[in-house]
Structures are given as C-alpha cells and as structure tokens.
Protein backbone atom coordinates (compact mmCIF):
# COMPACT_ATOMS: atom_id res chain seq x y z
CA UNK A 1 86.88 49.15 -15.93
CA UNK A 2 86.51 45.77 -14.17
CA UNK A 3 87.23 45.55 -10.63
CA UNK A 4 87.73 42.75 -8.51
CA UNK A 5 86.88 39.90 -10.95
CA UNK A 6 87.63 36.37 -10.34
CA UNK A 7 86.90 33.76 -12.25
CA UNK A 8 87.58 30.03 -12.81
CA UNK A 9 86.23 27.75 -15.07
CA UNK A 10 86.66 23.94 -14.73
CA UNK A 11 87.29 21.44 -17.88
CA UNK A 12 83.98 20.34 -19.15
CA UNK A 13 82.34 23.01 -17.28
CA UNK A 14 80.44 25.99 -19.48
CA UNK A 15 79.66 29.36 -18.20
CA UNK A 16 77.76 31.79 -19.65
CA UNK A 17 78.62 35.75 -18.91
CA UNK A 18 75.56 37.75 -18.74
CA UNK A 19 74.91 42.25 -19.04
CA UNK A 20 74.08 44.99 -20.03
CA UNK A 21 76.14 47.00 -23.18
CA UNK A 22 78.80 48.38 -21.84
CA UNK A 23 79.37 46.63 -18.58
CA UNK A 24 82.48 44.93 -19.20
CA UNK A 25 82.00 41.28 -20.21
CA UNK A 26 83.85 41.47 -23.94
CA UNK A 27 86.71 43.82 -21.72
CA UNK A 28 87.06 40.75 -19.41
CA UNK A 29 86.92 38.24 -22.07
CA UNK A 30 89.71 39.72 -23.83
CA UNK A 31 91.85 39.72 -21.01
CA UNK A 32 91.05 36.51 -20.42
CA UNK A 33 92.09 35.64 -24.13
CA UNK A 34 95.41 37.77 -23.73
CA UNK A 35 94.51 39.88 -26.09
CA UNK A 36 94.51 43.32 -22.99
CA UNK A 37 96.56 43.38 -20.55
CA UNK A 38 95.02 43.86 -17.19
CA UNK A 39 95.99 47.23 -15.06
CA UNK A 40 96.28 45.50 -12.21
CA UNK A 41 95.78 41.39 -11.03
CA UNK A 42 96.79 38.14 -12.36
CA UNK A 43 95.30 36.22 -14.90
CA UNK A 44 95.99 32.72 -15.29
CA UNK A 45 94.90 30.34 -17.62
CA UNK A 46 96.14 27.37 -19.86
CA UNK A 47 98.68 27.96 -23.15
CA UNK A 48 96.17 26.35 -25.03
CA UNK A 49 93.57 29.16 -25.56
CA UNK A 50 90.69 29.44 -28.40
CA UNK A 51 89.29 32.82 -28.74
CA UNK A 52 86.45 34.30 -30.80
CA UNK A 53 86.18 37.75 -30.50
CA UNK A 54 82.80 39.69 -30.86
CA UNK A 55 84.27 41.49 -34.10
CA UNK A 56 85.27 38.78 -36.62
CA UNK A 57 89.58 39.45 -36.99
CA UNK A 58 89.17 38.19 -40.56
CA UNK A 59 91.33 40.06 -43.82
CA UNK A 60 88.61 41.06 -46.10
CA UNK A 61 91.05 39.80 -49.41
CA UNK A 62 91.69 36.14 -48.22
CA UNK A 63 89.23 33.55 -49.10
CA UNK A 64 88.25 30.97 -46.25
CA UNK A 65 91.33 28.68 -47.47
CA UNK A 66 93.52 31.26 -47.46
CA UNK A 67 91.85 31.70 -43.28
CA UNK A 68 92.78 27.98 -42.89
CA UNK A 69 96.53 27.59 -44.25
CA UNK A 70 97.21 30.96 -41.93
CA UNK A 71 95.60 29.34 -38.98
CA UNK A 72 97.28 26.43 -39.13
CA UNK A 73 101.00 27.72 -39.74
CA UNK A 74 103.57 26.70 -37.62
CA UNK A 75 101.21 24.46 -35.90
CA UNK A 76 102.64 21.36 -34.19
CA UNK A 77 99.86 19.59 -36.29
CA UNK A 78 98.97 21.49 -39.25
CA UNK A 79 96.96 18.45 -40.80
CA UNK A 80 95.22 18.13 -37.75
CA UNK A 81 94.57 21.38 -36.89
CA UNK A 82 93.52 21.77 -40.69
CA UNK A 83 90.84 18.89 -39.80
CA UNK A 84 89.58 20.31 -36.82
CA UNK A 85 88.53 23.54 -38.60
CA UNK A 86 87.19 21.94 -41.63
CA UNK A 87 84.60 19.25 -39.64
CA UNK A 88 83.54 22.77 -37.55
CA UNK A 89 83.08 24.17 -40.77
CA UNK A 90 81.02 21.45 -42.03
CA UNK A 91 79.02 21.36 -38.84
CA UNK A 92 78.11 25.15 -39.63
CA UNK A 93 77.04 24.27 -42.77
CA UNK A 94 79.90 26.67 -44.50
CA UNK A 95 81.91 25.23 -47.22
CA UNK A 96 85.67 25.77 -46.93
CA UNK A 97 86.31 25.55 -50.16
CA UNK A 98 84.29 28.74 -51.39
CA UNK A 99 86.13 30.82 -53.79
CA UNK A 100 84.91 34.00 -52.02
CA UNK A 101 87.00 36.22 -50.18
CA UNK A 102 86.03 37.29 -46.57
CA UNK A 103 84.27 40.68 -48.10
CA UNK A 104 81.95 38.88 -49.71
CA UNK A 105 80.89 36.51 -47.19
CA UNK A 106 77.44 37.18 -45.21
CA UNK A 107 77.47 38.40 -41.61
CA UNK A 108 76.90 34.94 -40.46
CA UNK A 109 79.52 33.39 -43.04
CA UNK A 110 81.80 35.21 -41.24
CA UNK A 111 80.94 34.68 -37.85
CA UNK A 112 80.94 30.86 -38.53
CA UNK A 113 84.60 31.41 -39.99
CA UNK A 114 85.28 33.48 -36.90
CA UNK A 115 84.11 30.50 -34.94
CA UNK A 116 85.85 27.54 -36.29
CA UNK A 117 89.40 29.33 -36.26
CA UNK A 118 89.04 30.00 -32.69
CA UNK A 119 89.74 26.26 -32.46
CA UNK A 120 92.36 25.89 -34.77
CA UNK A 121 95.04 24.83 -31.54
CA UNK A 122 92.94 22.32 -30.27
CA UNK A 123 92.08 24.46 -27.03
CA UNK A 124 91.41 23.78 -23.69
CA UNK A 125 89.52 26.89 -22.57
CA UNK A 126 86.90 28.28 -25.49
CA UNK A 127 86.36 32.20 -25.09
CA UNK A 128 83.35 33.14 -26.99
CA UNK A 129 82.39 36.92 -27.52
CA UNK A 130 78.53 36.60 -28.74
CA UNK A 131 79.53 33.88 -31.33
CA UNK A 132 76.23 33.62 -32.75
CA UNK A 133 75.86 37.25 -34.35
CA UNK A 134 74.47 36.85 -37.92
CA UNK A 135 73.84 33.32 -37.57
CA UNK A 136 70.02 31.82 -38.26
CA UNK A 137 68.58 29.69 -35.89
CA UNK A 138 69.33 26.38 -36.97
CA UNK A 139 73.29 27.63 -37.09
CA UNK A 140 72.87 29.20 -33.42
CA UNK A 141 71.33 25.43 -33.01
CA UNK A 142 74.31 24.11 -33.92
CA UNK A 143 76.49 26.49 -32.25
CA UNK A 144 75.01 25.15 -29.07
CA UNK A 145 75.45 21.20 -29.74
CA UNK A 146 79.18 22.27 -30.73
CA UNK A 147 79.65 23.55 -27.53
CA UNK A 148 77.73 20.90 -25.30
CA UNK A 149 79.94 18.63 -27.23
CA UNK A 150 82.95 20.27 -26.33
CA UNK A 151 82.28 20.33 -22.41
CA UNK A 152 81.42 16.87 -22.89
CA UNK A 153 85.12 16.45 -24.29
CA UNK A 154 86.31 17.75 -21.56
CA UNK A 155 87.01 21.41 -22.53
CA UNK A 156 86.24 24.39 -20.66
CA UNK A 157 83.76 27.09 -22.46
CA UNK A 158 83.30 30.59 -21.44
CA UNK A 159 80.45 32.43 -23.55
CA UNK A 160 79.24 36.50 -23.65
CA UNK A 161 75.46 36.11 -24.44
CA UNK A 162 72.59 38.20 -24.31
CA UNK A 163 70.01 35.71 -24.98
CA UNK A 164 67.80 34.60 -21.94
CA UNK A 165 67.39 30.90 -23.85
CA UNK A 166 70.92 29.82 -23.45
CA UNK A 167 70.84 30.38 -19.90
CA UNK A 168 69.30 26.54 -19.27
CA UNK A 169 72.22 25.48 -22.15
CA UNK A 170 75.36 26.53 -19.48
CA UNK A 171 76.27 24.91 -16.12
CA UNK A 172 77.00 28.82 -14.92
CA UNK A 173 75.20 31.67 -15.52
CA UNK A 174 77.50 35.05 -14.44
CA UNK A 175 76.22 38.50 -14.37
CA UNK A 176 78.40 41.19 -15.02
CA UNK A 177 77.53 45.13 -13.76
CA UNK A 178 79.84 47.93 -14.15
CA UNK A 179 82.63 46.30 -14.30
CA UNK A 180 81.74 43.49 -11.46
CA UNK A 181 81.27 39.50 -12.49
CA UNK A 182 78.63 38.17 -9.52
C-alpha cells in the first residue's frame, strides 16, 4: 500500500527509485504508468507516457516484427515510431529482424524488446521497472547511455533499481519503505 507519495519529475531530469522487495516502488510505478488505479489521490502526468514494466508484456508466438507492427498501430507516425524502436534496437545490439518468436528469445532478448517498445510513442516521461534484468554488462552499459541521452533530449526518466552503481548515473536518488517515497 503506498501512502502519501508525491512525486514530480522535471523534463531532462532522471530519478532513480530505490528499496527493499516488497516496499512498493513497481506498485507506484504502475500507477504512475496508468496501468493501477490509485485508491485514493491524484496522479497527473503527460499523455505521452513510455512504460516498461518489470515483467516483459510480450506474446510468446509473435516474433520481434510482429512486436513492432503492433506497437506502432494506429500511431500518428507509424514510420516514425517504427524508426524509433528499430535504432533502440540496434543500440541493444538485438536484431529486429530475427525470425524467432518471443519464446525463444533469451531473458535479456526480451528485456531489450521490452525496452525499446516502451518508446514506441515518442514519450515524454520514461517509467522503467528494473529494465536491465537479463541484460550483460555491456547492454546494462548501454541501457545507461540510452537514458543519459534521453534526459539530455529533454525527456523525463523515472527508473526502479536495485543496483548501488547507478545511483551516481541519476540526478535523484528516492528511497521507498513500506509504502513511503522519501
């Protein structure tokens, strides 16, 4: 249960959310992302929202392509938006054009996949859920330069880590406990 958190996040500003198992950060980041609806408060945040979740929401029988064209439907953009994904894929070193379907991608295939769809409407705000599960270290490298460069683009980034080396890589560092963001 969260109780009395506030947060607000600046564009180009990154904040890292910081606790123990259990203590509410991935709760607060999804109703940040819209994804639960708060029992009580407001939340308010921009339309333009990109949200990876902790648990990859991939289909296990689509391919990465088949990811991409579902991503991108009924986007204003769909070239673009195509284009944005495919350059983060790139970056991640994960080809988009792999016949396999999600099943038989690695842990950190996925997670990359995960990653790059959570941009696919060219957000404002970036909600990450411990993006870097599965990923080795020069992918969690580049995880880290993606997201420096997209502060520096003037996007907002809020991130659910555990790791005590990223805390020098945010301009915020949050704790939550039992439910409270200090």
């Amino acid at each position: 249960m969260l109780r009395g958190v506030n947060l607000e996040v600046q564009p180009g500003e990154s904040v890292a959310i910081v606790g123990e198992n259990g203590s509410g950060k991935s709760t607060f980041l999804n109703v940040c992302a819209g994804v639960v609806r708060p029992d009580g408060g407001t939340v308010r945040r921009t339309s333009r929202v990109g949200f990876c979740p902790q648990k990859p929401g991939l289909v296990d029988l689509l391919t990465i392509g088949d990811h991409l064209r579902l991503a991108v439907a009924g986007k204003d953009d769909p070239a673009a938006a195509t284009g944005r994904i495919h350059n983060l894929l790139d970056e991640l070193n994960l080809d988009a054009t792999l016949p396999m379907t999600a099943a038989e991608l690695s842990g950190g295939q996925r997670q990359k996949l995960n990653v790059a769809l959570s941009v696919a409407n060219d957000p404002e705000l970036i909600l990450l859920d411990e993006p870097y599960q599965g990923f080795d270290h020069g992918s969690y490298l580049d995880l880290w330069d993606l997201i420096l460069r997209w502060t520096s683009d003037g996007r907002a980034v809020v991130v659910i880590t555990h790791m005590l080396a990223e805390r020098d890589r945010v301009d915020r560092v949050l704790t939550m406990q039992d439910g409270v963001l200090t």
